[in-house]
Protein backbone atom coordinates (compact mmCIF):
# COMPACT_ATOMS: atom_id res chain seq x y z
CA UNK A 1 133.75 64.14 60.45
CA UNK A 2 135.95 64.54 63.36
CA UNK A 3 135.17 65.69 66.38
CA UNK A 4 136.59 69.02 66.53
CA UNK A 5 135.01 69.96 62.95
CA UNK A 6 131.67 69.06 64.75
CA UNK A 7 132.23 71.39 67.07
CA UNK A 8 132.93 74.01 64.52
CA UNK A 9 130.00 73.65 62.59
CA UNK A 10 127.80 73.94 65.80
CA UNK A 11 129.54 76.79 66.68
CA UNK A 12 129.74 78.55 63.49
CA UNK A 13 125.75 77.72 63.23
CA UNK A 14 125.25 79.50 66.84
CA UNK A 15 126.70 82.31 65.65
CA UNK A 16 124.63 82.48 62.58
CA UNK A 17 121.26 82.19 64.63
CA UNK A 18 122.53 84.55 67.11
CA UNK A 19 123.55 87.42 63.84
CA UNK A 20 119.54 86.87 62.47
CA UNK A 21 118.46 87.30 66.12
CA UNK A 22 120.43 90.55 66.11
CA UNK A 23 119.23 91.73 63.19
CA UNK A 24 115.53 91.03 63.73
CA UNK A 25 115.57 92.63 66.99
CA UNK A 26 117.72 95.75 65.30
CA UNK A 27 115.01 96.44 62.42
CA UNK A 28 111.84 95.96 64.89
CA UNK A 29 113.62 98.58 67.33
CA UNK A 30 114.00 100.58 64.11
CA UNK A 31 110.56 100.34 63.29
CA UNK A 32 108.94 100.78 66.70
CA UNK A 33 111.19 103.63 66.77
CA UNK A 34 110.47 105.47 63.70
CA UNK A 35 106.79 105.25 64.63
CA UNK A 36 107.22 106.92 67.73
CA UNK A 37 108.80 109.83 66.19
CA UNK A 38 105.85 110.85 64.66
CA UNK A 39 103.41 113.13 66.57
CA UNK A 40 99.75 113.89 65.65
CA UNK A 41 97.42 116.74 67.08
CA UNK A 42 93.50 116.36 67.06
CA UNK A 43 91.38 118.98 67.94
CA UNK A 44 88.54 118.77 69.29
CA UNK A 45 85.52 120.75 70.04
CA UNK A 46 83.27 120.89 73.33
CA UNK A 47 80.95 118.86 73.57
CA UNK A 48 77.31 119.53 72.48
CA UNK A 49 73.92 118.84 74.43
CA UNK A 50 72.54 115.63 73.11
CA UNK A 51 75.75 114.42 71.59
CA UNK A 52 77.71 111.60 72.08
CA UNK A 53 81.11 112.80 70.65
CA UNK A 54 82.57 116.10 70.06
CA UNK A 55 83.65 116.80 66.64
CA UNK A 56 87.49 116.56 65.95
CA UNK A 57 89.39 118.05 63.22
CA UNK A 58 93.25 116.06 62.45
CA UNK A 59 95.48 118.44 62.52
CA UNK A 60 98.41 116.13 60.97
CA UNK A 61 100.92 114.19 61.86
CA UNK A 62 104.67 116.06 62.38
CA UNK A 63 108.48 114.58 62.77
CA UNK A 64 108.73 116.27 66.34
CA UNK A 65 106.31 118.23 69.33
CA UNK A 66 107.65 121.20 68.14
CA UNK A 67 105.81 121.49 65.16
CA UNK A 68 103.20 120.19 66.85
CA UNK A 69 103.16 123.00 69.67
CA UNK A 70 103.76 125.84 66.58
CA UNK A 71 100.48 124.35 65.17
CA UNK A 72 98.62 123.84 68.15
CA UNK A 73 99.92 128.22 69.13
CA UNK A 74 99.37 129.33 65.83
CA UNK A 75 95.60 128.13 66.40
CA UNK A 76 95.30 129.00 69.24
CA UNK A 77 96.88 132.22 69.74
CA UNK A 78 95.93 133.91 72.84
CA UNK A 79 92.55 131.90 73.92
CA UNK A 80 91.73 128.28 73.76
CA UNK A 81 91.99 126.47 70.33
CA UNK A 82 88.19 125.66 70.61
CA UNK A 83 87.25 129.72 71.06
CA UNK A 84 89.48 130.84 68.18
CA UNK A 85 88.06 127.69 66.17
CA UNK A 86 84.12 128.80 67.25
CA UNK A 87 85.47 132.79 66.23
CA UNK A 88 86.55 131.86 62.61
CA UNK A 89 83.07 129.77 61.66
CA UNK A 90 81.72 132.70 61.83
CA UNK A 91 83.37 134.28 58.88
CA UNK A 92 83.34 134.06 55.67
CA UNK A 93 85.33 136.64 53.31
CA UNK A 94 85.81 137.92 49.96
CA UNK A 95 89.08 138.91 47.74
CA UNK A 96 89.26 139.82 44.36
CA UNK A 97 92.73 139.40 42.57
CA UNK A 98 93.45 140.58 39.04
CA UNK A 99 94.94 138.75 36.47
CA UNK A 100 98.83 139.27 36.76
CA UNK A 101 100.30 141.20 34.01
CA UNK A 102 103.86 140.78 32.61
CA UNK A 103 106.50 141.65 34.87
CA UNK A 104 104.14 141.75 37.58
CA UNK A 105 104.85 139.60 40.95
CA UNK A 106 101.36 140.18 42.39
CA UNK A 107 98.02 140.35 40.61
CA UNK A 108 96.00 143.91 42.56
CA UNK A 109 93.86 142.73 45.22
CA UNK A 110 90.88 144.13 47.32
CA UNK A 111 88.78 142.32 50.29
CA UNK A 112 85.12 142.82 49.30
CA UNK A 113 84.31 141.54 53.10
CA UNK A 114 83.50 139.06 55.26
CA UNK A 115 79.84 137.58 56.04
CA UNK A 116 78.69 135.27 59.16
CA UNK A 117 77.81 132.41 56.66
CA UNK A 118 79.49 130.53 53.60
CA UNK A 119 76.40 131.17 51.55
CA UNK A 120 76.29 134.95 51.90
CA UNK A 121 80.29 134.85 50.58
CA UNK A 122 79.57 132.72 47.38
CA UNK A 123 76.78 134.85 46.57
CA UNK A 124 78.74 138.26 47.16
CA UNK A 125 81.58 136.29 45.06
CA UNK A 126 79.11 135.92 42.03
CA UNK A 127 77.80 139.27 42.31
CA UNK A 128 74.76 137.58 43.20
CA UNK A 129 74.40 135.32 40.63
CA UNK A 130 74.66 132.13 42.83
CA UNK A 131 72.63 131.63 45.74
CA UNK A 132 73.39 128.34 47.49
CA UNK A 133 70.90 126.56 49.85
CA UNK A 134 71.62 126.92 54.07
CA UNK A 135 71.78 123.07 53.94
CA UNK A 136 74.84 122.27 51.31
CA UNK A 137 77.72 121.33 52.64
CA UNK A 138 81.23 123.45 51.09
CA UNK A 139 82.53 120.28 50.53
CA UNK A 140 79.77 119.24 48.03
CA UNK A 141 80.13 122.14 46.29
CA UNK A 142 81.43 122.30 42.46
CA UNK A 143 83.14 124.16 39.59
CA UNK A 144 79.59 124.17 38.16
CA UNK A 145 77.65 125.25 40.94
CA UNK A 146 79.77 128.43 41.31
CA UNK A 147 80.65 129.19 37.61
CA UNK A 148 77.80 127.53 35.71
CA UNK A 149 78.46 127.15 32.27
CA UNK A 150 81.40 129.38 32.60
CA UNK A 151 83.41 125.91 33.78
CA UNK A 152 82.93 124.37 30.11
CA UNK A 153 83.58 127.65 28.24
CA UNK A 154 80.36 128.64 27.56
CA UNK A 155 79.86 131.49 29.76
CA UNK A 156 81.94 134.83 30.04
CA UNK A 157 81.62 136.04 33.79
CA UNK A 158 82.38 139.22 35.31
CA UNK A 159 84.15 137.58 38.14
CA UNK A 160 84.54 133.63 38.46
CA UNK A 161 85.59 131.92 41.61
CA UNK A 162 88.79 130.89 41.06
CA UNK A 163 89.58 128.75 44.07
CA UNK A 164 88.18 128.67 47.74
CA UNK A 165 90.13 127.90 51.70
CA UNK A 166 88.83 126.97 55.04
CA UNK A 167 90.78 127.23 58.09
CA UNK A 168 90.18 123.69 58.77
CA UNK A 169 90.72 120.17 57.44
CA UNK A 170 87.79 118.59 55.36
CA UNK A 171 86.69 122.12 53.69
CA UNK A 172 85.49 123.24 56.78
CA UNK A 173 85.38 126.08 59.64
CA UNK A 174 85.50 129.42 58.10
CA UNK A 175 86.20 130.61 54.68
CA UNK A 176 87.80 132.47 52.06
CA UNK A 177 86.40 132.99 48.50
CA UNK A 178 89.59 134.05 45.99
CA UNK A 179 87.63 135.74 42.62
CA UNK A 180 89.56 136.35 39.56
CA UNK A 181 88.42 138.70 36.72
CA UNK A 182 86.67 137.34 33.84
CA UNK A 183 86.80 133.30 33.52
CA UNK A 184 89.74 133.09 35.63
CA UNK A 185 92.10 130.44 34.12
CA UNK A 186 89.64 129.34 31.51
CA UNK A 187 91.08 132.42 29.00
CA UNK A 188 95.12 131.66 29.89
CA UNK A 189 94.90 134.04 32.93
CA UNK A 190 97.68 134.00 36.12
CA UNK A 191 96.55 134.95 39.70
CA UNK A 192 98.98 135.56 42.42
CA UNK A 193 99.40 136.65 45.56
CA UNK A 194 103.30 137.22 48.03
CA UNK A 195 101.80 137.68 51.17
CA UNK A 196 97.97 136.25 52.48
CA UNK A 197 99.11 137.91 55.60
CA UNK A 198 97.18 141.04 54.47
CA UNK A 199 93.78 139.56 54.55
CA UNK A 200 94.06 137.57 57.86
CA UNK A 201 94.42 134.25 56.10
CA UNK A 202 98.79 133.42 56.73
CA UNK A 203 99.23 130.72 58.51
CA UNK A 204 95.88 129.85 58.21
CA UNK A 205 94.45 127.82 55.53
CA UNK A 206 93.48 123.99 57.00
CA UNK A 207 92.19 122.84 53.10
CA UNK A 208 91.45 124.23 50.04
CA UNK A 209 90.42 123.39 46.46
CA UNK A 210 90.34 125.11 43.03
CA UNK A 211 87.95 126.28 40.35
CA UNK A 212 87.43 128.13 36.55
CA UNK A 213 90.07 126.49 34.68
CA UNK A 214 92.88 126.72 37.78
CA UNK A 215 94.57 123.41 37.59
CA UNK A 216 97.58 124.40 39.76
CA UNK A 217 96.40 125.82 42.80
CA UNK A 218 99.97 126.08 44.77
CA UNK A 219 100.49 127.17 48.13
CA UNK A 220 103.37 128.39 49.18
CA UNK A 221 105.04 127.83 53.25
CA UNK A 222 106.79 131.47 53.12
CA UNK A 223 105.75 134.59 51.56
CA UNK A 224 106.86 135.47 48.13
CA UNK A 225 106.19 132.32 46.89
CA UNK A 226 109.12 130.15 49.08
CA UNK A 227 109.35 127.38 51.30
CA UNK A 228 107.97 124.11 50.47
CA UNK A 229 104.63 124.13 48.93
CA UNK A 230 101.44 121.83 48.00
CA UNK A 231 99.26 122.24 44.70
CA UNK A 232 95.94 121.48 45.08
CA UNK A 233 94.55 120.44 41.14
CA UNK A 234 91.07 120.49 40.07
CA UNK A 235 91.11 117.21 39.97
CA UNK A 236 93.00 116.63 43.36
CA UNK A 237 91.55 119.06 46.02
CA UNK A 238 93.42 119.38 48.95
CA UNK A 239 90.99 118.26 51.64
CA UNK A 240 93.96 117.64 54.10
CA UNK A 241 97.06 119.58 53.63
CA UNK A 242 99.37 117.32 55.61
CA UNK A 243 102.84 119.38 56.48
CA UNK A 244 101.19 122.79 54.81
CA UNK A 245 98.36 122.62 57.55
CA UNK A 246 97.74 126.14 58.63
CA UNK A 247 101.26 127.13 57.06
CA UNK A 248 100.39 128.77 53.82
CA UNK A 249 102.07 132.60 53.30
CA UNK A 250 101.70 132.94 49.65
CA UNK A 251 99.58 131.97 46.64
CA UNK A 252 99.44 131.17 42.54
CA UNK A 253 96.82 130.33 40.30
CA UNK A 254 97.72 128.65 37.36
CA UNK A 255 95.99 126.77 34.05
């Protein structure tokens, strides 16, 4: 080899280990990059005598700060986020929703209330037919505990709980107990609502999760049932809602 091809090779071989460097340094920028576009909010609550951390609730994890503000506002509204966080435990409410009939696009509603505990709702929800203990936790709670043996089809109910929200992550903070007519879902039944504005709960929900024979449980980011949306199964609940965090307008209930 002569000595001018040697130099070639060397110097096409340079240039090859200087193209990888490149592109190593390229992707990890990438990378590092794409991870600092994400933003997360945690909220957390003041802390209590005798403990030794305050209890946080994830909020999710957004492309940019201004989702992040719009969810941090929308909790917070006026006051802190801790005071309107404290305000909402303290309620627990009540709606009753018709099955929808054809050509409907909203199944008739009514609020039946709002109680200071969880308990009190479920057992206004049954019509008094379940009474849940003050120490289980929402989360623990299931199809069978509300509906009995309504869940399996062997049980016709005056009302059945057809799906239940918190305004937190982790089925927690307060609540709302949706109640459908009959079995809800278990007979072929639809539920619907355009706008959750009207009970207090747009913009609201932090998790949810389904019951009686609802299998789709599908929230919806705008009212009339637009916007992107999550369904949370029966088998699936939605104990985070990710993106849809406290940005559900409208609902459906579906087999």
């Amino acid at each position: 080899m002569t000595h001018q091809n040697t130099r070639l090779v060397i110097a096409l071989f340079v240039l090859v280990v200087a193209v990888g460097l490149l592109a190593v340094n390229f992707f990890t920028d990438l990378s590092a990059q794409n991870e600092l576009e994400r933003h997360c909010a945690v909220l957390l609550e003041p802390l209590q005598a005798g403990a030794e951390s305050s209890e946080a609730t994830d909020l999710g994890c957004y492309d940019s700060m201004e989702e992040v503000e719009a969810i941090l506002s929308a909790d917070a509204g006026e006051g802190s986020a801790s005071q309107v966080s404290q305000a909402r435990e303290d309620q627990h409410c009540v709606v009753h929703l018709e099955p929808l009939q054809e050509g409907e696009t909203a199944s008739k509603s009514q609020e039946l209330g709002c109680y200071p505990t969880y308990q009190e709702a479920v057992a206004v929800a049954t019509n008094g037919r379940v009474h849940l203990s003050a120490d289980v936790e929402p989360g623990a709670v299931t199809d069978e505990m509300l509906n009995g043996d309504a869940s399996s089809g062997g049980e016709t109910l005056l009302n059945a709980i057809i799906g239940q929200s918190w305004s937190a992550s982790g089925f927690s903070g307060s609540s709302v107990s949706w109640i459908g007519d009959s079995d809800g879902c278990l007979d072929g039944d639809q539920f619907q609502h355009p706008d959750i504005h009207q009970f207090g709960w747009g913009d609201t929900i932090g998790s949810s999760r389904s019951y009686s024979g609802c299998s789709q449980f599908i929230h919806f980011e705008h009212i009339n049932y637009s916007g992107t949306s999550i369904t949370c199964n029966m088998g699936s609940t939605c104990e985070y809602m990710g993106y849809m965090f406290k940005k559900t307008s409208s609902l459906k209930w579906r087999p």
